[in-house]
N, C-alpha and C. Protein backbone atom coordinates (compact mmCIF):
# COMPACT_ATOMS: atom_id res chain seq x y z
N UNK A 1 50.81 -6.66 -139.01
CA UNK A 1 51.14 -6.11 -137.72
C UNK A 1 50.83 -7.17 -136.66
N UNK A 2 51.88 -7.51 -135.91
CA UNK A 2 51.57 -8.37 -135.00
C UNK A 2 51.35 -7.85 -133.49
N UNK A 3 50.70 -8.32 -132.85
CA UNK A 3 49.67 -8.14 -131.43
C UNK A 3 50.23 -9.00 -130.28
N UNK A 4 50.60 -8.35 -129.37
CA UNK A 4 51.01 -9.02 -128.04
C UNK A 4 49.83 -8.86 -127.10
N UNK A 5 49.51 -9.78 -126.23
CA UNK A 5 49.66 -9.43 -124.88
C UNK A 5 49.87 -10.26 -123.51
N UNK A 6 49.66 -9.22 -122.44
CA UNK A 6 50.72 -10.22 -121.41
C UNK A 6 49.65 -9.46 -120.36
N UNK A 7 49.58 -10.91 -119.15
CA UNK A 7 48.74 -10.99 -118.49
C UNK A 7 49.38 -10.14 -116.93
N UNK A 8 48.83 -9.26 -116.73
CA UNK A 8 49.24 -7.82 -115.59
C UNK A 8 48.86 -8.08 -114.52
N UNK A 9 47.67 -8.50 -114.26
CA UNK A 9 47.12 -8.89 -112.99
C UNK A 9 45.65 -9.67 -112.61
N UNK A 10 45.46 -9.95 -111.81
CA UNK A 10 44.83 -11.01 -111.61
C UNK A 10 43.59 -10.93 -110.37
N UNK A 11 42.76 -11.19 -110.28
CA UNK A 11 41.74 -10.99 -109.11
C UNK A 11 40.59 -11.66 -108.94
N UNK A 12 40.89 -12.47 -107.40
CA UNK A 12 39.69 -13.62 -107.09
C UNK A 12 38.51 -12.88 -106.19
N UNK A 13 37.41 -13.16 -106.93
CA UNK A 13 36.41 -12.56 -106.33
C UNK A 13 35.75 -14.22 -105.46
N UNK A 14 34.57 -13.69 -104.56
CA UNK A 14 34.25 -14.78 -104.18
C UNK A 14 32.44 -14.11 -103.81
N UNK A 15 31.96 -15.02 -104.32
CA UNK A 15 30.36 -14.27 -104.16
C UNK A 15 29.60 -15.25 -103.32
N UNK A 16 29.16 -14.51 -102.27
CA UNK A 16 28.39 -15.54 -101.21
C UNK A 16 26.89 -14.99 -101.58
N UNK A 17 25.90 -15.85 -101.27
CA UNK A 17 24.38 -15.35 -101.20
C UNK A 17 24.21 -15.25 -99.82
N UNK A 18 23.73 -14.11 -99.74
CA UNK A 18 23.38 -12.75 -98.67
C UNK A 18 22.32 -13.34 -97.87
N UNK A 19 21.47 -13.61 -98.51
CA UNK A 19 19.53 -13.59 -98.17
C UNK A 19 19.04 -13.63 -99.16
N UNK A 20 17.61 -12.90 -99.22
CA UNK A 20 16.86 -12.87 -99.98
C UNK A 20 15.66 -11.65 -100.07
N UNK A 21 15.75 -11.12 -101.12
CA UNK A 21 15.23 -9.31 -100.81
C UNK A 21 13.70 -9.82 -100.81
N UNK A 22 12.59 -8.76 -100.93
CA UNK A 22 11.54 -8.85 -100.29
C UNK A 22 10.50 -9.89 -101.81
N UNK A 23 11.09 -10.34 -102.81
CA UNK A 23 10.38 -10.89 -103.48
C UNK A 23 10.40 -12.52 -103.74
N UNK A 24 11.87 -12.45 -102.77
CA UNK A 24 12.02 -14.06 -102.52
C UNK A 24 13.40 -14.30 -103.07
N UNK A 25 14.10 -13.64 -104.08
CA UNK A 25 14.90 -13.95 -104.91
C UNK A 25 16.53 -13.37 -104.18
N UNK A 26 17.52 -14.39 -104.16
CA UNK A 26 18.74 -14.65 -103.81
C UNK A 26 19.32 -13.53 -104.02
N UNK A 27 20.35 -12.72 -102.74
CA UNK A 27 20.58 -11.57 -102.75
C UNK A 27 22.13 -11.94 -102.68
N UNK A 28 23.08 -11.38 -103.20
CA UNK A 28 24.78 -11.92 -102.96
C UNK A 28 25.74 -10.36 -102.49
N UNK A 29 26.36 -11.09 -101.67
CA UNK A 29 27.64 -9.94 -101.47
C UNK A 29 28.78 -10.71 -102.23
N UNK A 30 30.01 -9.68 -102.54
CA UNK A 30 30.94 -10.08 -103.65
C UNK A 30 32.20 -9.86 -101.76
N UNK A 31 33.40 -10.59 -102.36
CA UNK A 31 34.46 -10.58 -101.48
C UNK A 31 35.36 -9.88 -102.73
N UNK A 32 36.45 -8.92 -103.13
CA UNK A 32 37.27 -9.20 -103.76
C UNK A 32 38.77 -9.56 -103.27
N UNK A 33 39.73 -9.99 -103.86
CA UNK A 33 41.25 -10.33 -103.77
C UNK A 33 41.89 -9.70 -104.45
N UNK A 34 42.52 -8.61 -104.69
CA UNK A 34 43.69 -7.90 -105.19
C UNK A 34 44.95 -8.69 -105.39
N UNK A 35 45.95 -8.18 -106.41
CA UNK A 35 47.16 -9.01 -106.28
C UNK A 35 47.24 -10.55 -106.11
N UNK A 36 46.37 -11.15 -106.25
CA UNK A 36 46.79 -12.66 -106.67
C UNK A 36 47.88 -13.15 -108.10
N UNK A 37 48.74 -13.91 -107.58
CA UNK A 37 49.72 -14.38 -108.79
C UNK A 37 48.91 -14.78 -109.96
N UNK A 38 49.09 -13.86 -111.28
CA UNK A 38 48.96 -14.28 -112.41
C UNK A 38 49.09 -15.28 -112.69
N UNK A 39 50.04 -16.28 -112.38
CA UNK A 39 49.75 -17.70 -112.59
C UNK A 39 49.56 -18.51 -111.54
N UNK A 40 48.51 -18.45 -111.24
CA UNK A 40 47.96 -19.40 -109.93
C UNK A 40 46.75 -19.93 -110.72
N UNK A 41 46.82 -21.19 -110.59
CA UNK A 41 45.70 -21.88 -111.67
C UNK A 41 44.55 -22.42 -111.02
N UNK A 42 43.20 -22.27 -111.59
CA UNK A 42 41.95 -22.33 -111.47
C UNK A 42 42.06 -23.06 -109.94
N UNK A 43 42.76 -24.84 -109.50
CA UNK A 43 42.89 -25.22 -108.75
C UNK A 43 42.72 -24.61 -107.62
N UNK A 44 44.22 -23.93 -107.80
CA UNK A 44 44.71 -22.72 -106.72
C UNK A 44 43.83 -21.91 -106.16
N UNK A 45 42.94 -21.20 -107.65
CA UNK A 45 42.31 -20.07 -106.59
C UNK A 45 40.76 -20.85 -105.80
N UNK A 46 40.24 -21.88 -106.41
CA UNK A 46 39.17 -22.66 -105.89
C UNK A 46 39.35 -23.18 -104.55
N UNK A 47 40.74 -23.92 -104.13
CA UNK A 47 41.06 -24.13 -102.73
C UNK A 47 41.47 -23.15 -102.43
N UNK A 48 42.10 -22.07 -102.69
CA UNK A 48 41.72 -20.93 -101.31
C UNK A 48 40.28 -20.47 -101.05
N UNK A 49 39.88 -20.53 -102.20
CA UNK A 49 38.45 -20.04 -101.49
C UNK A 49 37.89 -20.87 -100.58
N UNK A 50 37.74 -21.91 -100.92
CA UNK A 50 36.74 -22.96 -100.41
C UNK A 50 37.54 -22.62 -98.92
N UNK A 51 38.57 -22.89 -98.76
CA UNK A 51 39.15 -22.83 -97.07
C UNK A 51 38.78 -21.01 -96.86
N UNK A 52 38.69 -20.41 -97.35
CA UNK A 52 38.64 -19.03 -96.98
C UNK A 52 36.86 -18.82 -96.68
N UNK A 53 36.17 -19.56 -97.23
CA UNK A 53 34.56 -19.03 -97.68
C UNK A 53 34.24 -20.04 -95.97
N UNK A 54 34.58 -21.28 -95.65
CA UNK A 54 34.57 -21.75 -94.08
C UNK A 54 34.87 -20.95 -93.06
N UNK A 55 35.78 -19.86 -92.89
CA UNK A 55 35.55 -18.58 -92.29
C UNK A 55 34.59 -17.83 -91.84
N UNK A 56 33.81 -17.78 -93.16
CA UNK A 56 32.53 -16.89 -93.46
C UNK A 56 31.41 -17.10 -93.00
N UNK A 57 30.65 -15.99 -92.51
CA UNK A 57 29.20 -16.53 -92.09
C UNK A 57 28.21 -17.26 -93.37
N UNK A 58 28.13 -16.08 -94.49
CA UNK A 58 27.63 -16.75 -95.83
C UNK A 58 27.97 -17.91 -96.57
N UNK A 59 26.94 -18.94 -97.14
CA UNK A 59 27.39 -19.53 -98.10
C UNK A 59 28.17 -19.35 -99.03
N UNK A 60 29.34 -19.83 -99.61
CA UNK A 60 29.56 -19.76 -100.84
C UNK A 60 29.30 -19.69 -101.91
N UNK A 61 28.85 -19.36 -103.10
CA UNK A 61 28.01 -19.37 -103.88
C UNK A 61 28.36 -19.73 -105.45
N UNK A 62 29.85 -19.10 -105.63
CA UNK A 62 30.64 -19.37 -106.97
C UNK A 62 32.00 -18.20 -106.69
N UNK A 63 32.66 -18.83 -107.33
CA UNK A 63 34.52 -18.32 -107.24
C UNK A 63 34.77 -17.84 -108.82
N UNK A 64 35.05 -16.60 -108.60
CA UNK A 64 34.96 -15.76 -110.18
C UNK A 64 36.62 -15.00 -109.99
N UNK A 65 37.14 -15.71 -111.31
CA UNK A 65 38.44 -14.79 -111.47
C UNK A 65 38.40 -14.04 -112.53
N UNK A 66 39.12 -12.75 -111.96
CA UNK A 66 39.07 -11.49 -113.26
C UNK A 66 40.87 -11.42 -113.49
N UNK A 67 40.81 -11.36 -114.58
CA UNK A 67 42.51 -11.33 -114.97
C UNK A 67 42.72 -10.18 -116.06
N UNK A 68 43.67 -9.47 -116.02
CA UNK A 68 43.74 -7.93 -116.53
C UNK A 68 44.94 -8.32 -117.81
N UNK A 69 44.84 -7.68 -118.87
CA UNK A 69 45.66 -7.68 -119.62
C UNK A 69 46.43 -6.66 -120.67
N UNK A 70 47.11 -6.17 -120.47
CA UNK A 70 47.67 -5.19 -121.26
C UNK A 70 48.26 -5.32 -123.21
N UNK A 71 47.68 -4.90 -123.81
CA UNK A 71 47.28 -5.31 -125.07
C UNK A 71 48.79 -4.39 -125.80
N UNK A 72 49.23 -4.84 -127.01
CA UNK A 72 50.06 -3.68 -127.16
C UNK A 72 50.67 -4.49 -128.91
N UNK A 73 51.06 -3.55 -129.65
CA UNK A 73 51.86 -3.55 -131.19
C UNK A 73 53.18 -4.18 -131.09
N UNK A 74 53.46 -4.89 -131.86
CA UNK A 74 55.07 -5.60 -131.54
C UNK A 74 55.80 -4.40 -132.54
């Protein structure tokens, strides 16, 4: 039995560090991106962030993509 799948959608998160809660240790807020092109490559989504996170009051912290996939039986 052979196994497909095909990549549905796509989503750039962007996590800045916040502060720091009362024990000292690095606190982060998440940004997410909906609907980003499935094929927009690592490049792609790293320079938008980086120009998007200069906007921001927070540091940048790390650029996390989640990509969705729909699994299915040929």
């Amino acid at each position: 039995m052979a196994i497909s799948s095909e990549k549905v959608s796509t989503q750039l998160q962007m996590v800045f560090e916040n502060g720091v809660d009362g024990e000292g240790n690095p606190t982060f807020r998440t940004k997410s991106f909906n609907n980003v092109k499935p094929a927009s490559t690592p490049e792609q989504l790293h320079t938008v962030a980086t120009t998007l996170s200069q906007l921001q009051q927070h540091i940048l912290y790390t650029v996390e993509r989640n990509d969705s996939f729909v699994i299915a039986d040929l």
